[in-house]
Protein backbone atom coordinates (compact mmCIF):
# COMPACT_ATOMS: atom_id res chain seq x y z
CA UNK A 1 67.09 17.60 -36.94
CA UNK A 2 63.75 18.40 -35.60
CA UNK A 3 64.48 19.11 -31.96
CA UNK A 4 66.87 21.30 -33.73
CA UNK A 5 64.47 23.22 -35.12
CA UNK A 6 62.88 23.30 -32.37
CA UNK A 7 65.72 24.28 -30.04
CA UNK A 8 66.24 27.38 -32.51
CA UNK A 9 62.83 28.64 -32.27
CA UNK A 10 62.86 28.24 -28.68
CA UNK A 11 65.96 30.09 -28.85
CA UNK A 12 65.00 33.00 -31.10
CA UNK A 13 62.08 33.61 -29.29
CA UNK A 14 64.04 33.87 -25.75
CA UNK A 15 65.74 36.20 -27.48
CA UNK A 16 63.02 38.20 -29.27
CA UNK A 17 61.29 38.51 -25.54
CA UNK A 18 64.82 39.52 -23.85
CA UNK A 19 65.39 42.52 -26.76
CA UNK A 20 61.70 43.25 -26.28
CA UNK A 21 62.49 43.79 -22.43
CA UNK A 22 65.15 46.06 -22.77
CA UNK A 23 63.32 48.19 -25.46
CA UNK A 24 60.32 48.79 -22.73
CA UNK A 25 63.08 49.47 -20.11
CA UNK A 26 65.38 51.61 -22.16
CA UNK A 27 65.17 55.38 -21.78
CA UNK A 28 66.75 55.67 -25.53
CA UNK A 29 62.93 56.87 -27.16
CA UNK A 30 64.42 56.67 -30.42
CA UNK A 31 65.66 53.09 -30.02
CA UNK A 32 62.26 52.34 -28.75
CA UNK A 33 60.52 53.60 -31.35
CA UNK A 34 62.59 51.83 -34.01
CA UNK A 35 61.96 48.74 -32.30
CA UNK A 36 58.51 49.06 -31.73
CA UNK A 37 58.37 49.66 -35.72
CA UNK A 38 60.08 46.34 -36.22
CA UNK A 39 58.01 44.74 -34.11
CA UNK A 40 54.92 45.92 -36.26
CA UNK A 41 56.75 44.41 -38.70
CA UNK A 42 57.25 40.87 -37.62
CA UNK A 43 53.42 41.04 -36.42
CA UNK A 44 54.44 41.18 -32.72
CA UNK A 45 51.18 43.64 -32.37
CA UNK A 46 50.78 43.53 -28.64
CA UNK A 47 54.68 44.15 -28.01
CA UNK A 48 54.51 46.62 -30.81
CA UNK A 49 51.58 48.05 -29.34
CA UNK A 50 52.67 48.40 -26.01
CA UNK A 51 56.12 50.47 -26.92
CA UNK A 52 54.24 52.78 -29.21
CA UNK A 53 52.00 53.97 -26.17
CA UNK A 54 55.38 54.80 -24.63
CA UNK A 55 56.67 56.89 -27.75
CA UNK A 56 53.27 58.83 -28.12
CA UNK A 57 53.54 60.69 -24.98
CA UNK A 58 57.11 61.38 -25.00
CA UNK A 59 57.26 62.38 -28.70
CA UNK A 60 54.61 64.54 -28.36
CA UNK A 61 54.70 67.33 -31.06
CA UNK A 62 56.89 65.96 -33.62
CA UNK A 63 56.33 63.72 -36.57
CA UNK A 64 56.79 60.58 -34.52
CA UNK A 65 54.15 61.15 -32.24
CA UNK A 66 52.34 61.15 -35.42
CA UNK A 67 53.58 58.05 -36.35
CA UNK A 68 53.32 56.30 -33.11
CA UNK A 69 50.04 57.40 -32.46
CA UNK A 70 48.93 55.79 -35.82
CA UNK A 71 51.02 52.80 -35.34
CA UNK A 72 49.42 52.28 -32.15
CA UNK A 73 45.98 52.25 -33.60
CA UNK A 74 47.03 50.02 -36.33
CA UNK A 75 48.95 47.58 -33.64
CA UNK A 76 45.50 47.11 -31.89
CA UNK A 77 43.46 46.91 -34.91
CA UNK A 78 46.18 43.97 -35.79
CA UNK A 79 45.26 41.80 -33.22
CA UNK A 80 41.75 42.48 -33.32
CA UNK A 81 41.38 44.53 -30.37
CA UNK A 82 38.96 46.86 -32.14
CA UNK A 83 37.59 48.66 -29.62
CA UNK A 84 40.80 50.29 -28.58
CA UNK A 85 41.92 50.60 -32.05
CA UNK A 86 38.70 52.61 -33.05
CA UNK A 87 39.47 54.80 -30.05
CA UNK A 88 43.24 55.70 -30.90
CA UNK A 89 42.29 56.16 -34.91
CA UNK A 90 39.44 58.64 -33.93
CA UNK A 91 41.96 60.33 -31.71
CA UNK A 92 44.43 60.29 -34.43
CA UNK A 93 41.92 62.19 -37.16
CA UNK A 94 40.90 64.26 -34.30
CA UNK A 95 44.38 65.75 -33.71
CA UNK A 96 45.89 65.48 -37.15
CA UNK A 97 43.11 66.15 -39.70
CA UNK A 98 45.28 66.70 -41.86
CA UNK A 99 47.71 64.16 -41.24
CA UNK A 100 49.41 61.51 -43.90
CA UNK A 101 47.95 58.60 -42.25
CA UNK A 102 44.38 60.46 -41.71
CA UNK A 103 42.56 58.56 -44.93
CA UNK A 104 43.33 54.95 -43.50
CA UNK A 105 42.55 56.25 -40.22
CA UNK A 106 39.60 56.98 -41.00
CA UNK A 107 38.67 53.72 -42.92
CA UNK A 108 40.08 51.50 -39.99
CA UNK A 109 38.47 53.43 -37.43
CA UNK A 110 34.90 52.82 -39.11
CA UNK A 111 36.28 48.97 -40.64
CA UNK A 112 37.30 48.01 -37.21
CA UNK A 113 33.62 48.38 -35.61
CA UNK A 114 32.37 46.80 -39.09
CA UNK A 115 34.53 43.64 -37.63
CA UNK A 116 33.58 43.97 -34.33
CA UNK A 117 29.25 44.49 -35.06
CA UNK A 118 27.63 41.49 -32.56
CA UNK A 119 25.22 39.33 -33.91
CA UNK A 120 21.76 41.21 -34.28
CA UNK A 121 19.85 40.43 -30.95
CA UNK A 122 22.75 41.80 -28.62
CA UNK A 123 23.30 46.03 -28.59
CA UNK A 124 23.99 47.39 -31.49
CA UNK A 125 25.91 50.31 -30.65
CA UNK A 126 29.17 49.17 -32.29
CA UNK A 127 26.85 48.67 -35.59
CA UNK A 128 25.87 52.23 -35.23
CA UNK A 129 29.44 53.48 -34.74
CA UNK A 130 30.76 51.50 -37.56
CA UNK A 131 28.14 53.24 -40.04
CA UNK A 132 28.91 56.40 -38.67
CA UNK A 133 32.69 56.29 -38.84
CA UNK A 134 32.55 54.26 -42.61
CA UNK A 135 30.15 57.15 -43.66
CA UNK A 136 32.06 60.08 -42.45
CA UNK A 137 35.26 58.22 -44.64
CA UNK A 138 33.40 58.07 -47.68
CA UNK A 139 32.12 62.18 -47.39
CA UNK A 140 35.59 62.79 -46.69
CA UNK A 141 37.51 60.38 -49.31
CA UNK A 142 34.65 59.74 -52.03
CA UNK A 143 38.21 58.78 -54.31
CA UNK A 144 39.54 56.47 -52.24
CA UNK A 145 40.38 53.27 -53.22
CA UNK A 146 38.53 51.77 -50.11
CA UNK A 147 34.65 52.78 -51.04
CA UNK A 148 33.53 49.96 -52.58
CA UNK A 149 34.54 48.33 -49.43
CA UNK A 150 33.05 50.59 -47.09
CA UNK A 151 30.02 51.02 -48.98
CA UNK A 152 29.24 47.19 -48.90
CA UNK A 153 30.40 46.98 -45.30
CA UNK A 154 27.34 50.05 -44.66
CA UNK A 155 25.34 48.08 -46.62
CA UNK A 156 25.85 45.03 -44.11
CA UNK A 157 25.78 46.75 -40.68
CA UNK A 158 22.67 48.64 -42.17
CA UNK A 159 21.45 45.06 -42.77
CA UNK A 160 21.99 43.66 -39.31
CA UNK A 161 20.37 46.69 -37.89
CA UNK A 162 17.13 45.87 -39.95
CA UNK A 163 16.96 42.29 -39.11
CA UNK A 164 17.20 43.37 -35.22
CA UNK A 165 14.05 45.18 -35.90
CA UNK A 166 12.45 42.83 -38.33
CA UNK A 167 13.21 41.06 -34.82
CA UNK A 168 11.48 42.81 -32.65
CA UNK A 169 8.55 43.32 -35.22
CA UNK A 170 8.18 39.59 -35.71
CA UNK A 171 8.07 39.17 -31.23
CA UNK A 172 5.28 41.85 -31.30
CA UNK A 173 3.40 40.32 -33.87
CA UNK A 174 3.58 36.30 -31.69
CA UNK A 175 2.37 38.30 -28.84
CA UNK A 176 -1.02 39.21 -30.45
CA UNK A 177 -3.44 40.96 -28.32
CA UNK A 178 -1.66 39.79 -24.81
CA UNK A 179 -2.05 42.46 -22.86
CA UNK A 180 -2.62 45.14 -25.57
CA UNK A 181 -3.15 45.56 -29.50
CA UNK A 182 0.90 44.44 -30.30
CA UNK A 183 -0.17 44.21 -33.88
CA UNK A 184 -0.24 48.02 -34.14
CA UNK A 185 3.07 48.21 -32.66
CA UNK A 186 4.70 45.55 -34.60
CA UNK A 187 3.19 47.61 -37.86
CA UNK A 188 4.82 50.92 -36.24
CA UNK A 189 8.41 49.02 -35.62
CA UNK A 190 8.43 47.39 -39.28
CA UNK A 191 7.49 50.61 -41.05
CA UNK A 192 9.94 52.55 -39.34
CA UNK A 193 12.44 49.76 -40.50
CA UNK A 194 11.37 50.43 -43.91
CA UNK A 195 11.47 54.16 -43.58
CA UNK A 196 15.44 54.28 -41.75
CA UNK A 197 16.47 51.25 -44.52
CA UNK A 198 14.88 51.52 -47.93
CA UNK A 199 17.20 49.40 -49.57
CA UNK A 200 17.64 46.50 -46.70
CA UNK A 201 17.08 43.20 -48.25
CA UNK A 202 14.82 42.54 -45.41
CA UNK A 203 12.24 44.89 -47.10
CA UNK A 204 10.14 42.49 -48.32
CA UNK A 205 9.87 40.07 -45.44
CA UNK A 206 9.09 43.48 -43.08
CA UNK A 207 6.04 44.75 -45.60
CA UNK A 208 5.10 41.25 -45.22
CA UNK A 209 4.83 40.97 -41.64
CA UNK A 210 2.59 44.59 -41.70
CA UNK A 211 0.30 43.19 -44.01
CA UNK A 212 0.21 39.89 -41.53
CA UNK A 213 -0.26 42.05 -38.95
CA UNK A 214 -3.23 44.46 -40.01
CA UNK A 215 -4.92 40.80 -41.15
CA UNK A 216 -4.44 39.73 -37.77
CA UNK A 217 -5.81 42.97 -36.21
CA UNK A 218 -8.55 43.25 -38.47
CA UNK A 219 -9.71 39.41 -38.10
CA UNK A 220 -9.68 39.82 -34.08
CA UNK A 221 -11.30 43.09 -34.19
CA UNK A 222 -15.00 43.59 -33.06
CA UNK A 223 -17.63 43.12 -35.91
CA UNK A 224 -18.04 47.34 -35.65
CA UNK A 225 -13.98 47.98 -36.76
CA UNK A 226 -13.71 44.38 -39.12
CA UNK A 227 -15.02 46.56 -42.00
CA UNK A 228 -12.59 50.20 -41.72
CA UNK A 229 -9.50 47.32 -40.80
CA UNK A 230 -10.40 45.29 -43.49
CA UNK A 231 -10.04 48.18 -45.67
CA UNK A 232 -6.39 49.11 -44.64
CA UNK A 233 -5.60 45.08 -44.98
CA UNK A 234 -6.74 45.82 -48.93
CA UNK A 235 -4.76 48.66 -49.18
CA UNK A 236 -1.84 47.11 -47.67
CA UNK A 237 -2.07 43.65 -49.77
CA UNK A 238 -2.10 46.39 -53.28
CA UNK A 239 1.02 47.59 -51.59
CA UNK A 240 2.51 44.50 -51.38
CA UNK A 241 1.72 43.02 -54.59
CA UNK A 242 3.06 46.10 -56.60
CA UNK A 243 6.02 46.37 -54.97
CA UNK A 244 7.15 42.26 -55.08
CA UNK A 245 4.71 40.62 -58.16
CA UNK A 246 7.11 37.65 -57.93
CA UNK A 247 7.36 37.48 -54.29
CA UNK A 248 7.45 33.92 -52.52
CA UNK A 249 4.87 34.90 -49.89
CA UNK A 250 2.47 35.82 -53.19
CA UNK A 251 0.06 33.40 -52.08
CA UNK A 252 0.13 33.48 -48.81
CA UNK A 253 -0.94 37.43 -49.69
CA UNK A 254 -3.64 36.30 -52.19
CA UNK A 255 -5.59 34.31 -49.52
CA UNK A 256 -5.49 37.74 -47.09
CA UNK A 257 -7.05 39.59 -49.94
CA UNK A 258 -9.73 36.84 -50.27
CA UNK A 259 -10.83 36.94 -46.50
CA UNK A 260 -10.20 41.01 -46.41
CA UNK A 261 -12.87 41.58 -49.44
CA UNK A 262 -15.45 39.23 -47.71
CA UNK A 263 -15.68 42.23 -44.84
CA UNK A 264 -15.57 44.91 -47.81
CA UNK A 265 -18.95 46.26 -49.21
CA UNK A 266 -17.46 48.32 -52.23
């Protein structure tokens, strides 16, 4: 019974790949198209895929080159080829704006590069294309069923984009004073974190690390700067402390303000 089975879905799929052979050979569009729809349907994306890239250059100027075109995008965004599916959706919007498909077009084009975002230290320009797409489908469909999910997905690229430079803040502030004041320029990279992503939940740990930071400048400084640095550590620990009371790193905050007011004639 089982190399029955087996023999059928051996079978089936000879057959599946010898139909699939004469649809890419055939010169019938129609019958291509059709069977590049049912391929879509079985989730035979790359097949599916293939025969739709056919069908959008010969149906040019009709609805099914509006239909293939989509399908085309959607094939590729099916099997995770994101890249190439964000290409063909933008292309879509960009030649049908007012197409039926054009609202999931939109949201795939952006929710594609969402899935595709690399992990923080590698280039981030899918993360930035992602945000840009998801935003522009929000301006343009603030009704759609799809916001809360774009929103949140905004919310995490915006995230990933903050940690990269919470990053490259922290690697400024371990290189100290080698060759150069890198606590100034791990202060300028975290507060320009906090300026581009207000509402990052790495907020906290980046008006941590500029309070850290100005310490660490002020402490190393020569005795005729300790007093003005000391000054902006102050201001920076009242910053702190008003914005997160109930922070974790409260303490760690409280003993900077200790040392700072030693330096401080009021």
């Amino acid at each position: 019974m089982r190399k029955f089975i087996i023999f059928s879905l051996l079978a089936a799929v000879m057959c599946s790949c010898g139909e699939y052979q004469r649809a890419l050979k055939s010169t019938d569009y129609n019958y291509k198209f059709e069977f590049a729809k049912q391929a879509f349907e079985n989730k035979r994306y790359v097949q599916a895929s293939t025969l739709f890239k056919d069908c959008c250059n010969v149906f040019k100027g009709t609805d099914k080159a509006e239909e293939s075109l989509y399908l085309l995008a959607l094939s590729d965004y099916e099997n995770q080829d994101y890249y190439s599916s964000g290409a063909y959706f933008k292309t879509y919007y960009q030649r049908y704006p007012k197409g039926k498909f054009v609202e999931p077009a939109r949201f795939y084009c952006g929710y594609g590069y969402y899935l595709d975002s690399p992990d923080p230290q590698l280039d981030q320009t899918t993360t930035i294309k992602g945000i840009e797409e998801l935003q522009a489908f929000l301006e343009y469909f603030p009704r759609s069923d799809k916001v809360a999910q774009a929103q949140n997905a905004i919310f995490e690229l915006q995230d990933k984009l903050t940690l990269k430079q919470l990053q490259n803040a922290q690697l400024y502030y371990n290189l100290g004073n080698y060759m150069g004041n890198n606590y100034e320029s791990c202060v300028i990279v975290a507060r320009n974190a906090v300026r581009d992503y207000p509402y990052s939940k790495y907020k906290e740990d980046l008006e941590m690390l500029i309070l850290k930071a100005r310490f660490q400048e002020a402490d190393q400084s020569i005795d005729e700067r300790k007093q003005e640095r000391f000054r902006e550590v102050i201001d920076e620990y009242y910053s702190f402390v008003n914005n997160y009371p109930d922070s974790p790193n409260r303490q760690e905050a409280e003993n900077i303000y200790q040392i700072a007011r030693k330096y401080v004639k009021d």
